[in-house]
Protein backbone atom coordinates (compact mmCIF):
# COMPACT_ATOMS: atom_id res chain seq x y z
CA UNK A 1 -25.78 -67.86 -107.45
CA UNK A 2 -22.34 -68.21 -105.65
CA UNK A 3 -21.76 -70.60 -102.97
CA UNK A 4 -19.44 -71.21 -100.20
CA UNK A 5 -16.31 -73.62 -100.36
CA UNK A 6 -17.69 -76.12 -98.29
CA UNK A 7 -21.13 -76.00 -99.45
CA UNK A 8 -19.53 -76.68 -103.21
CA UNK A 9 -17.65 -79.57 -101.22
CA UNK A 10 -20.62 -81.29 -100.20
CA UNK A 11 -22.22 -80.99 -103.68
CA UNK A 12 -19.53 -82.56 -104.81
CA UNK A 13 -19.14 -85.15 -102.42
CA UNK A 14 -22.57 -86.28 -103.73
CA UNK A 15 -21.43 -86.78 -107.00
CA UNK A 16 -18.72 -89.07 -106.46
CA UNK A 17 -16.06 -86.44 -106.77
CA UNK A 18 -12.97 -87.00 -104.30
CA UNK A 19 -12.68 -84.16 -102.18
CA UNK A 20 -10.37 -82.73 -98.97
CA UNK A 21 -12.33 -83.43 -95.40
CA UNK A 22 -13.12 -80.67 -93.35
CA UNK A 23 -15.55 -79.18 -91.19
CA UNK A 24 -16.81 -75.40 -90.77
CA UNK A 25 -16.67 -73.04 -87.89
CA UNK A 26 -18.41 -70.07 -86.85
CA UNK A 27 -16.15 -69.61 -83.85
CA UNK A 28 -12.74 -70.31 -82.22
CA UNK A 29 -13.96 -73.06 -80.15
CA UNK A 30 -15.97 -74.67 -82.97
CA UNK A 31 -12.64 -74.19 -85.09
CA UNK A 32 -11.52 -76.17 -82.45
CA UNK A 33 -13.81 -79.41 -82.11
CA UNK A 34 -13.52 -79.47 -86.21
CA UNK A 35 -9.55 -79.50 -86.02
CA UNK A 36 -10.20 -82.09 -83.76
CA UNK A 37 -12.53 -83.85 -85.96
CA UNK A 38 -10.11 -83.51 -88.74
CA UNK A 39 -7.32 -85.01 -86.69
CA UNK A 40 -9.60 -88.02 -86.42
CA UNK A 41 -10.35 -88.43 -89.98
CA UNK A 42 -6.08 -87.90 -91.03
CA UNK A 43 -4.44 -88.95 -88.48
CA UNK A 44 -2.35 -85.65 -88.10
CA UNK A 45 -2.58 -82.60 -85.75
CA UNK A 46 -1.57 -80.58 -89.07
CA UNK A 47 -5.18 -78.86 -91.08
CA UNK A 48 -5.96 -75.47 -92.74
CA UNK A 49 -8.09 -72.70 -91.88
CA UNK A 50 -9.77 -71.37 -94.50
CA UNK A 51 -11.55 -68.13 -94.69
CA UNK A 52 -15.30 -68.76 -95.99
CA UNK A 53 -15.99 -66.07 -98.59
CA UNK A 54 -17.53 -65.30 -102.45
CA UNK A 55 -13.90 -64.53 -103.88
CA UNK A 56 -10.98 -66.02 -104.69
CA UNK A 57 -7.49 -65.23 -103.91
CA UNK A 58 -7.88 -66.38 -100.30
CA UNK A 59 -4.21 -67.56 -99.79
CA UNK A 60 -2.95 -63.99 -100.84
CA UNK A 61 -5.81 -61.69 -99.13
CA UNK A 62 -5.44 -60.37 -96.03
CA UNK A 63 -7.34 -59.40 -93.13
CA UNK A 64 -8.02 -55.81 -93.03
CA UNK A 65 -5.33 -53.96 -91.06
CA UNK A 66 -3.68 -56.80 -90.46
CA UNK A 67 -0.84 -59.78 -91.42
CA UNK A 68 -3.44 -62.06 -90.77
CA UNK A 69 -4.20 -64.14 -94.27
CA UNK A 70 -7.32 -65.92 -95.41
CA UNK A 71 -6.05 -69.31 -95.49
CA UNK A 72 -3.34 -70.44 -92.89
CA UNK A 73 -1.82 -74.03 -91.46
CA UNK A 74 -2.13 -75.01 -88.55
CA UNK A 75 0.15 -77.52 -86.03
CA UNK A 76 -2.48 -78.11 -83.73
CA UNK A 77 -6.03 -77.60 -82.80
CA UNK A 78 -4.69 -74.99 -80.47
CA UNK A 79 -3.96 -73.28 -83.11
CA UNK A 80 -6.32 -73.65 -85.23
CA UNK A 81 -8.64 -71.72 -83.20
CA UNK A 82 -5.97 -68.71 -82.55
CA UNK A 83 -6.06 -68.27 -86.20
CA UNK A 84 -10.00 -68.51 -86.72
CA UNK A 85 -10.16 -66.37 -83.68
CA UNK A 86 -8.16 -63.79 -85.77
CA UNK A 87 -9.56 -64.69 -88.94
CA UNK A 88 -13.31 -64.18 -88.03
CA UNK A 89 -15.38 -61.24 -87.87
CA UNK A 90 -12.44 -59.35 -89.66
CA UNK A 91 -12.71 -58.14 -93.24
CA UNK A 92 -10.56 -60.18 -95.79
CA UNK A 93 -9.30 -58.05 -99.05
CA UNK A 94 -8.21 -60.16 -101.82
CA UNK A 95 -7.65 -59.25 -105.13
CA UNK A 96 -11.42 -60.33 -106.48
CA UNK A 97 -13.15 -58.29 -103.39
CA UNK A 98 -11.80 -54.96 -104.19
CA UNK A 99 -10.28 -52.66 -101.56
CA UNK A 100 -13.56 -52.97 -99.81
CA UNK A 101 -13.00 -56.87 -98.79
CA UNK A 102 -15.93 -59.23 -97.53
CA UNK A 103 -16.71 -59.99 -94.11
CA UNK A 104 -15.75 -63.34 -92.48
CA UNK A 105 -18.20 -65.02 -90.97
CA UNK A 106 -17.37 -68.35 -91.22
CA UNK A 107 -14.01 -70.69 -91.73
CA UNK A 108 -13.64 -73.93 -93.10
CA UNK A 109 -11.20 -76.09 -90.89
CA UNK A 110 -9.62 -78.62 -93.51
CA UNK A 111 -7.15 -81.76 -93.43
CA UNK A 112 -3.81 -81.12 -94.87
CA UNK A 113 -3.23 -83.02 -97.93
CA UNK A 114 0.42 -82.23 -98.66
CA UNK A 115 1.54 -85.04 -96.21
CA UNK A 116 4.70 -86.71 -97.09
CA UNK A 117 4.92 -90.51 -99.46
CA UNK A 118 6.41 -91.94 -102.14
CA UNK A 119 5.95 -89.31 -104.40
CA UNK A 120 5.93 -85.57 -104.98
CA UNK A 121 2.47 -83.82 -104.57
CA UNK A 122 1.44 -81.52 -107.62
CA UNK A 123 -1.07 -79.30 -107.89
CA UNK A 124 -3.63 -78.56 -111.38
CA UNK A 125 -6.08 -76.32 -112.30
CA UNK A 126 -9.87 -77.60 -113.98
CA UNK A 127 -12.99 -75.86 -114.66
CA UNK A 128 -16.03 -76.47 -116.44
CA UNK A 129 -18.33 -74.09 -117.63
CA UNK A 130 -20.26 -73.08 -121.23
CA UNK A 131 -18.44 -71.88 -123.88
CA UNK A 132 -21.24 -69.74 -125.78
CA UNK A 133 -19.27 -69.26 -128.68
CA UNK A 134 -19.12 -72.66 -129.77
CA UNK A 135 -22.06 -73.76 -127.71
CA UNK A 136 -20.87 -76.20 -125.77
CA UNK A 137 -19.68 -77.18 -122.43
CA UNK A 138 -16.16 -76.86 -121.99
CA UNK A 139 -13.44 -78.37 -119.39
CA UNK A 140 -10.39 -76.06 -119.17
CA UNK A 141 -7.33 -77.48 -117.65
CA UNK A 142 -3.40 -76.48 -116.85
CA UNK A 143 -0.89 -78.34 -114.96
CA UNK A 144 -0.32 -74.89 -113.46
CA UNK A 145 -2.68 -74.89 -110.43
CA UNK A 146 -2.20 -73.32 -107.53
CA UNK A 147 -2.02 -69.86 -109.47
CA UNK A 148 -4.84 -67.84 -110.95
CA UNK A 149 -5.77 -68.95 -114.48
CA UNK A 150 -5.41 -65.36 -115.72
CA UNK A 151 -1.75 -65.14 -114.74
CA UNK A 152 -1.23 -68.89 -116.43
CA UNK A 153 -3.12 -67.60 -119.90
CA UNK A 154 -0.80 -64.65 -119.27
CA UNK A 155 2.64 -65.89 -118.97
CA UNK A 156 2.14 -69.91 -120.29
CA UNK A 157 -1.04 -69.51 -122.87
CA UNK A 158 0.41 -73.00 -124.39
CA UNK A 159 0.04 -74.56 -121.16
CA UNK A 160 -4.06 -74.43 -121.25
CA UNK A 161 -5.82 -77.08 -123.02
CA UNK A 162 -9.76 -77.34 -123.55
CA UNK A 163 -11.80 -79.84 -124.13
CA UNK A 164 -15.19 -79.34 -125.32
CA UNK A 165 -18.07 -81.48 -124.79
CA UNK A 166 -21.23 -81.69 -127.05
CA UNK A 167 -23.82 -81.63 -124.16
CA UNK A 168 -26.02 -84.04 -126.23
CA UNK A 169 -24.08 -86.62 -125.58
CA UNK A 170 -22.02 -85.41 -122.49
CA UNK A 171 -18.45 -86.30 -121.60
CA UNK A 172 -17.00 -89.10 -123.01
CA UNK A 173 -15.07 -91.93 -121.73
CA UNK A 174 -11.95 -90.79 -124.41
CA UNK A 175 -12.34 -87.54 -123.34
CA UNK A 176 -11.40 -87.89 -119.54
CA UNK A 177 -8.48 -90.11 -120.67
CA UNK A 178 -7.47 -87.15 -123.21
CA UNK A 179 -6.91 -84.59 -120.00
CA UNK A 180 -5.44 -87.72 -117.87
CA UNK A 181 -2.57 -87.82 -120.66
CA UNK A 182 -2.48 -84.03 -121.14
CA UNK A 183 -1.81 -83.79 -117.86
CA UNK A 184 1.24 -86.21 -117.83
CA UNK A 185 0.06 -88.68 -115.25
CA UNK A 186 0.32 -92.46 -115.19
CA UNK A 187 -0.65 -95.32 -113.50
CA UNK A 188 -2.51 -95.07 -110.51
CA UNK A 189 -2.79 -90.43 -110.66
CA UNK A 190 -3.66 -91.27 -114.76
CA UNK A 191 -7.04 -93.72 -113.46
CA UNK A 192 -8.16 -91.67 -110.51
CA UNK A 193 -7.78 -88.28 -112.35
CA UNK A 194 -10.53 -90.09 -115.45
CA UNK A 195 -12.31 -90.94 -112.34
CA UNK A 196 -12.18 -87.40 -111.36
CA UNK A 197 -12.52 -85.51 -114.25
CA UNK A 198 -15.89 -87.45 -114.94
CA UNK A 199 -17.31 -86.98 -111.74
CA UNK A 200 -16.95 -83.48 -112.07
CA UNK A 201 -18.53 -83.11 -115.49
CA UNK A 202 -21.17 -85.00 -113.92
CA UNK A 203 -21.46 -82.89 -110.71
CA UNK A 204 -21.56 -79.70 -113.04
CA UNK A 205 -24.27 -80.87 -115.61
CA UNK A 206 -26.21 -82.32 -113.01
CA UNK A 207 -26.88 -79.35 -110.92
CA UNK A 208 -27.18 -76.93 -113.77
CA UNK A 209 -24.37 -75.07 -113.18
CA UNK A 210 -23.12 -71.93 -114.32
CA UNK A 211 -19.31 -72.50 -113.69
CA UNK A 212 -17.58 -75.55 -111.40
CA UNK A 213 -13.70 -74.41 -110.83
CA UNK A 214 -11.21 -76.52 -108.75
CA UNK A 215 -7.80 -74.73 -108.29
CA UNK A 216 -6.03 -76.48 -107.33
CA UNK A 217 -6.79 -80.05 -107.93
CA UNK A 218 -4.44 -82.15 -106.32
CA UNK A 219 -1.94 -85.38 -106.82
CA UNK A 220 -1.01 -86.38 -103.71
CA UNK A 221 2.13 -87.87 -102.37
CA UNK A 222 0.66 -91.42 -102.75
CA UNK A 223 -1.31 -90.54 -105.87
CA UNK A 224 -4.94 -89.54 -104.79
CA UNK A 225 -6.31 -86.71 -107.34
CA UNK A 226 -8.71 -84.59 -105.03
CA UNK A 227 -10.22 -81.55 -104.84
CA UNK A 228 -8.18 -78.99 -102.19
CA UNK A 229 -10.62 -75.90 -103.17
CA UNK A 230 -14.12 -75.66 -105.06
CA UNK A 231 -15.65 -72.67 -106.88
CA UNK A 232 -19.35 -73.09 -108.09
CA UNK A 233 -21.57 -70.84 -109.12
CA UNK A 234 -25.11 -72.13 -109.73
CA UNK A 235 -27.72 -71.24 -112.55
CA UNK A 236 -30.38 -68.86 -111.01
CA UNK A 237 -32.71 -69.65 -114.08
CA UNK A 238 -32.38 -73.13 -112.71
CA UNK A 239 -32.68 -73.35 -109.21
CA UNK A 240 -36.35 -74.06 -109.67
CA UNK A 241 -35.38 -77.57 -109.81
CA UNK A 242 -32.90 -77.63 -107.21
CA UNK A 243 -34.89 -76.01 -103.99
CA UNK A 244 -32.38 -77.45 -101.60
CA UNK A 245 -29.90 -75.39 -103.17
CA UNK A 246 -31.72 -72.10 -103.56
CA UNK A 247 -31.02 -72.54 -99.43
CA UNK A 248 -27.75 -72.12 -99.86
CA UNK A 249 -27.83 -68.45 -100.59
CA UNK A 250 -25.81 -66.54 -98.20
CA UNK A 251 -27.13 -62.99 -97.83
CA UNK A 252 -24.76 -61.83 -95.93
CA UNK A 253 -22.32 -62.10 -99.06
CA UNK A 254 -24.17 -60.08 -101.61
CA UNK A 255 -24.76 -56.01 -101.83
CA UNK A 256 -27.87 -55.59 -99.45
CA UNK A 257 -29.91 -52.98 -102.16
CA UNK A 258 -29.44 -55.74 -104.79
CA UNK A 259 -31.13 -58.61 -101.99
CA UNK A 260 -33.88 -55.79 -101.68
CA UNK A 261 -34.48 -55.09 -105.27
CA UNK A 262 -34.45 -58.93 -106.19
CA UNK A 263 -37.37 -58.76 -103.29
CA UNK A 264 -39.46 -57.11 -106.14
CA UNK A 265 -38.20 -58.95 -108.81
CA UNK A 266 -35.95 -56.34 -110.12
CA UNK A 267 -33.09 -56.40 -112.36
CA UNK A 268 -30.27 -54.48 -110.19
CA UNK A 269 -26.34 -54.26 -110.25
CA UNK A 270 -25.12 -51.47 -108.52
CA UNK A 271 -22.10 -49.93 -109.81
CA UNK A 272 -20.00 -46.76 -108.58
CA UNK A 273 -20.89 -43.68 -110.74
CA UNK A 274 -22.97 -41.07 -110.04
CA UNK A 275 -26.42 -40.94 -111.83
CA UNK A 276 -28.95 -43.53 -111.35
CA UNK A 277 -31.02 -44.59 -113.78
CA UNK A 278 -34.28 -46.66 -114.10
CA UNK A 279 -34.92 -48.32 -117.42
CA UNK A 280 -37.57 -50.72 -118.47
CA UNK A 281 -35.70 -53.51 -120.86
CA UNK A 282 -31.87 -54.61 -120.15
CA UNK A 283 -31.35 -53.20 -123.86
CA UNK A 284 -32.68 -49.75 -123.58
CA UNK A 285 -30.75 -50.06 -119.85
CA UNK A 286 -27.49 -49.91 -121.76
CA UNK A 287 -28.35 -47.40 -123.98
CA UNK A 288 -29.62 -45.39 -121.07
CA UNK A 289 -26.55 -45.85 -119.29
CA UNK A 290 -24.33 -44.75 -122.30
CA UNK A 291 -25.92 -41.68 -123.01
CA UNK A 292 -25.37 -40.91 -119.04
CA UNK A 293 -21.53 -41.11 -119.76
CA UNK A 294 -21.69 -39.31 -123.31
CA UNK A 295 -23.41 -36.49 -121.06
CA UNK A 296 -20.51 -36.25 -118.76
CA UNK A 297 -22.12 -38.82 -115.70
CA UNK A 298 -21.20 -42.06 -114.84
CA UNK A 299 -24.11 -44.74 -114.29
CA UNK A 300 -24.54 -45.40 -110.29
CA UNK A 301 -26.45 -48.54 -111.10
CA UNK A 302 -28.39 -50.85 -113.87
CA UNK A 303 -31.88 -51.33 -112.72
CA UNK A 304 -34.50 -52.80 -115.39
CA UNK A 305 -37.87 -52.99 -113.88
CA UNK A 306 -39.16 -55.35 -116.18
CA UNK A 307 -42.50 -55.16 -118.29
CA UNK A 308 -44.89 -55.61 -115.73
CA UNK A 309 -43.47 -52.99 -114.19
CA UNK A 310 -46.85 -51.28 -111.64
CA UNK A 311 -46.44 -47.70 -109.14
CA UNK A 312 -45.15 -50.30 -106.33
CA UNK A 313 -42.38 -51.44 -108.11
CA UNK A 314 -41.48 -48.57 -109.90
CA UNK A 315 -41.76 -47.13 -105.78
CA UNK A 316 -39.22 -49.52 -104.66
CA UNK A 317 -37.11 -49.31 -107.72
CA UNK A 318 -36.48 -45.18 -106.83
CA UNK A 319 -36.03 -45.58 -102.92
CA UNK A 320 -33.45 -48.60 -103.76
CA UNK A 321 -31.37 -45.79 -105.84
CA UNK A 322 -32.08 -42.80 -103.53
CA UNK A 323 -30.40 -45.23 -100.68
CA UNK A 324 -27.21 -44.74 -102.37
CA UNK A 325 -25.48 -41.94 -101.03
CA UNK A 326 -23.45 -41.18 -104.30
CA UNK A 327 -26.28 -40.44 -106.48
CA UNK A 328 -26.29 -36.71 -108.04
CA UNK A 329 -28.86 -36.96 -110.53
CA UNK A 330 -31.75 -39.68 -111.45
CA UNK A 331 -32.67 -40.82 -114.84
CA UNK A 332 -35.50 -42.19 -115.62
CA UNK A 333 -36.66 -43.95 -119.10
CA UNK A 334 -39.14 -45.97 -119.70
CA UNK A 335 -40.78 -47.12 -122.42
CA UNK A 336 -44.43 -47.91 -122.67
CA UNK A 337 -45.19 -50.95 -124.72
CA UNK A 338 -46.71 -53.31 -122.14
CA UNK A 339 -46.55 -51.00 -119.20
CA UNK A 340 -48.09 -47.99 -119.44
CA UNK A 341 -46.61 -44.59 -118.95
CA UNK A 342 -48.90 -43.50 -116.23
CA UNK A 343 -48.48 -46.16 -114.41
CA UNK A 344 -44.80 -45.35 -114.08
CA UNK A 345 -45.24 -41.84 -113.78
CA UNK A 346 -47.90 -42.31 -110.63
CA UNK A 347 -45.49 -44.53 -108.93
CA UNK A 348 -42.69 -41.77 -109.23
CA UNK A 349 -44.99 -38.99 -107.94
CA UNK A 350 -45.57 -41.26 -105.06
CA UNK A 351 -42.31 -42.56 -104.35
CA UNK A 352 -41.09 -39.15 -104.43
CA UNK A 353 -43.84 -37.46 -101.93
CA UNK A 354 -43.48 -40.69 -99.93
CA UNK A 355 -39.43 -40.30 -99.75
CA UNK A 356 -40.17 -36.41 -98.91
CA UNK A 357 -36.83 -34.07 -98.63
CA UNK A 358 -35.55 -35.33 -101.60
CA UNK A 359 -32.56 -32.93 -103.21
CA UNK A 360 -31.25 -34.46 -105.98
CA UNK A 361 -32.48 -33.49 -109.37
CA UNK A 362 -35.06 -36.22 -111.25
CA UNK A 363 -35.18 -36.43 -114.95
CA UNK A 364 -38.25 -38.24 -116.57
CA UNK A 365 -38.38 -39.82 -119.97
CA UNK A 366 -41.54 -41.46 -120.88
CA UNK A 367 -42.48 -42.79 -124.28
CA UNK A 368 -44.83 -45.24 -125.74
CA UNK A 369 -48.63 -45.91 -123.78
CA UNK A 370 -50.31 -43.12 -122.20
CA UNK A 371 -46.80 -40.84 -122.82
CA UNK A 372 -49.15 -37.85 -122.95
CA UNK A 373 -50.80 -37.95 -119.95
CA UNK A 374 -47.77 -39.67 -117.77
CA UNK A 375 -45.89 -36.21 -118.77
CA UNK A 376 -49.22 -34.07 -117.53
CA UNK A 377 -48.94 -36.21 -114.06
CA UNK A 378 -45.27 -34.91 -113.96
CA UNK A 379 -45.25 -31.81 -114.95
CA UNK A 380 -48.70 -31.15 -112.67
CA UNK A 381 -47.45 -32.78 -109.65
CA UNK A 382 -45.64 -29.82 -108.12
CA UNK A 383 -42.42 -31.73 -107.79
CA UNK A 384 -38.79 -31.13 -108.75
CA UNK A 385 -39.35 -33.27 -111.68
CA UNK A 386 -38.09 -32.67 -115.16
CA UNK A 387 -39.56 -34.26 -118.05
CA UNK A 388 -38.58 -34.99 -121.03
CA UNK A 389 -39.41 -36.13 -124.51
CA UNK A 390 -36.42 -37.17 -126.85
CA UNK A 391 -33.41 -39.07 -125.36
CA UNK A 392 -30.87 -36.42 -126.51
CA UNK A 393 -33.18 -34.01 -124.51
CA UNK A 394 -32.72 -36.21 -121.25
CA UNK A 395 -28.88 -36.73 -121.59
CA UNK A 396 -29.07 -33.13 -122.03
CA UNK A 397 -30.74 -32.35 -118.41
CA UNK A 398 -28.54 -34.86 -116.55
CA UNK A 399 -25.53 -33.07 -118.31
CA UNK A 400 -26.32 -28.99 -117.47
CA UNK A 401 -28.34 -30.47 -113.58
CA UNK A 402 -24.36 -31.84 -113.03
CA UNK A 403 -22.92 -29.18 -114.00
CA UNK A 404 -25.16 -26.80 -111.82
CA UNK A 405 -24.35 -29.16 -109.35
CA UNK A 406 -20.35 -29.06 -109.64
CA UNK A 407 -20.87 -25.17 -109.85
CA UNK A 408 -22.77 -24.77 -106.65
């Protein structure tokens, strides 16, 4: 589960984990008060307006149809709510949201931390997250922040270093000095950024994170390592221990049919093709959605409806694809080992009379429990149904119904 900037902020805050001050904003006058607050905390008129979003690439994205950007400074309160009046309600395109962008619906109005001392501020990049291949945790750290880590492994691969942690014994005191030194700092930026880097680790193993990432981290002028932006993304399979952060969820920021399948516990990710499919078991789900493409489709969505699967899910699962308007053709596989084929093939009849003027062709697959009688409820319901046996047979009706499609 993603989270917002300043909801990863606070999280870390908790943790001990030195962070920059701000306050969020849901309009221009509250962008106001909080640059005020701000001003209070720093000492300066100066802060930044940050666009509240799931994506990076903030600082480069741009309001839709406009020059305005996601994140912008500002001299003054003044104008810190001109640019949060511009900034909200628009829709900010970055390069992780896709031409399609993401909403704003909230800004985060933060101190600036590039003030002017003794010495010269620089920016890093850390994240921690599993490394499955070696089972582990792993920190991952450049002295290129600022930039996207993709573009640093691109261009500088040799200036990436990892550290990997044995999570049964956690991060150790050598370690954090290890990415201090890698980092090149000294003195007073060498103690705070052990202090730092072990807060984190902490922070992340303690709310069962997926992924923390802080780009940039920053050394400031007078040698304070903090945290200028926060990316988390939190374990679902965990968040049974963490209720108060299951309440951070923000809606708004996820595709609305996969909110309403996770309503009925289904495994959705919609995706841009145009044949949907509906597959019980996240393997047969990928083989279902390569035989769409080796039959000349492309998969509109992964939906697994689980072994439990009963006719009300299996409903909701086939309005949830029917909902997308770029759906052709619908395939359909299932195999009966603990649900039964019947079951299924009821709740398809149903969905299907239910839906009413449906015009897209519907290709059934059902093997395992009760196969024999789930293809007698098809092929006796009176429906524009096609069922079918073998898998080759399937991929072979969503292949010629697309082509009688194209044709017409």
């Amino acid at each position: 589960m993603n989270i917002h900037e300043y909801q990863a902020k606070e999280i870390l805050r908790t943790y001990g984990v030195a962070i920059q001050e701000g306050f969020v904003a849901e309009t221009a006058e509250q962008a106001r008060e909080a640059a005020q607050k701000v001003k209070e905390l720093s000492g300066s008129d100066w802060c930044v307006v940050k666009a509240q979003i799931h994506a990076g690439g903030r600082g480069k994205g741009k309001i839709e149809g406009t020059e305005q950007r996601g994140v912008q400074v500002a001299k003054n309160a003044d104008m810190a709510a001109e640019i949060a009046g511009n900034i909200l309600g628009g829709t900010l395109v970055t390069i992780q949201t896709g031409p399609k962008g993401k909403p704003v619906n909230k800004v985060l109005v933060a101190q600036d931390v590039f003030y002017p001392g003794p010495n010269e501020p620089k920016e890093y990049y850390m994240s921690v997250l599993l490394d499955r291949g070696t089972k582990q945790n792993v920190i991952i750290y450049t002295t290129e922040g600022g930039m996207d880590i993709e573009e640093v492994a691109e261009q500088h691969p040799e200036k990436i270093h990892r550290e990997w942690i044995d999570p049964t014994v956690g991060l150790q005191p050598f370690q954090a000095r290890k990415i201090a030194f890698n980092l090149g700092l000294s003195g007073k930026a060498f103690k705070e950024m052990v202090a730092f880097v072990t807060a984190l680790y902490n922070a992340y193993d303690g709310t069962d994170s997926a992924m923390f990432e802080i780009n940039p981290v920053l050394k400031t002028s007078d040698d304070r390592i903090i945290a200028v932006d926060a990316k988390v993304s939190l374990d679902d399979n965990a968040l049974y221990r963490h209720a108060n952060y299951a309440a951070l969820r923000d809606l708004a920021e996820e595709d609305p049919t996969e909110v309403e399948a996770g309503k009925f516990n289904l495994n959705f990710v919609k995706l841009d093709g145009n044949v949907g499919c509906m597959v019980n078991g996240a393997g047969l789900a990928m083989a279902t959605m390569d035989i769409i493409k080796l039959s000349g489709g492309e998969p509109a969505n992964f939906l697994d409806v689980g072994g439990t699967a009963n006719a009300e899910t299996v409903e909701a699962g086939f309005r949830i694809i029917m909902s997308d308007p770029n759906v052709k053709a619908i395939l359909i596989n299932i195999f009966g080992g603990i649900v039964r084929c019947d079951r299924v093939a009821n709740g398809v009849v149903e969905a299907y009379r239910k839906i009413g003027d449906v015009r897209i062709p519907i290709i059934v697959r059902l093997q395992g429990t009760n196969a024999e009688e789930a293809k007698k409820i098809i092929d006796e319901s009176g429906l524009k149904v096609y069922s079918a046996i073998m898998l080759k047979e399937a991929a072979d009706l969503v292949k010629r119904l697309l082509a009688e499609q194209s044709a017409s």
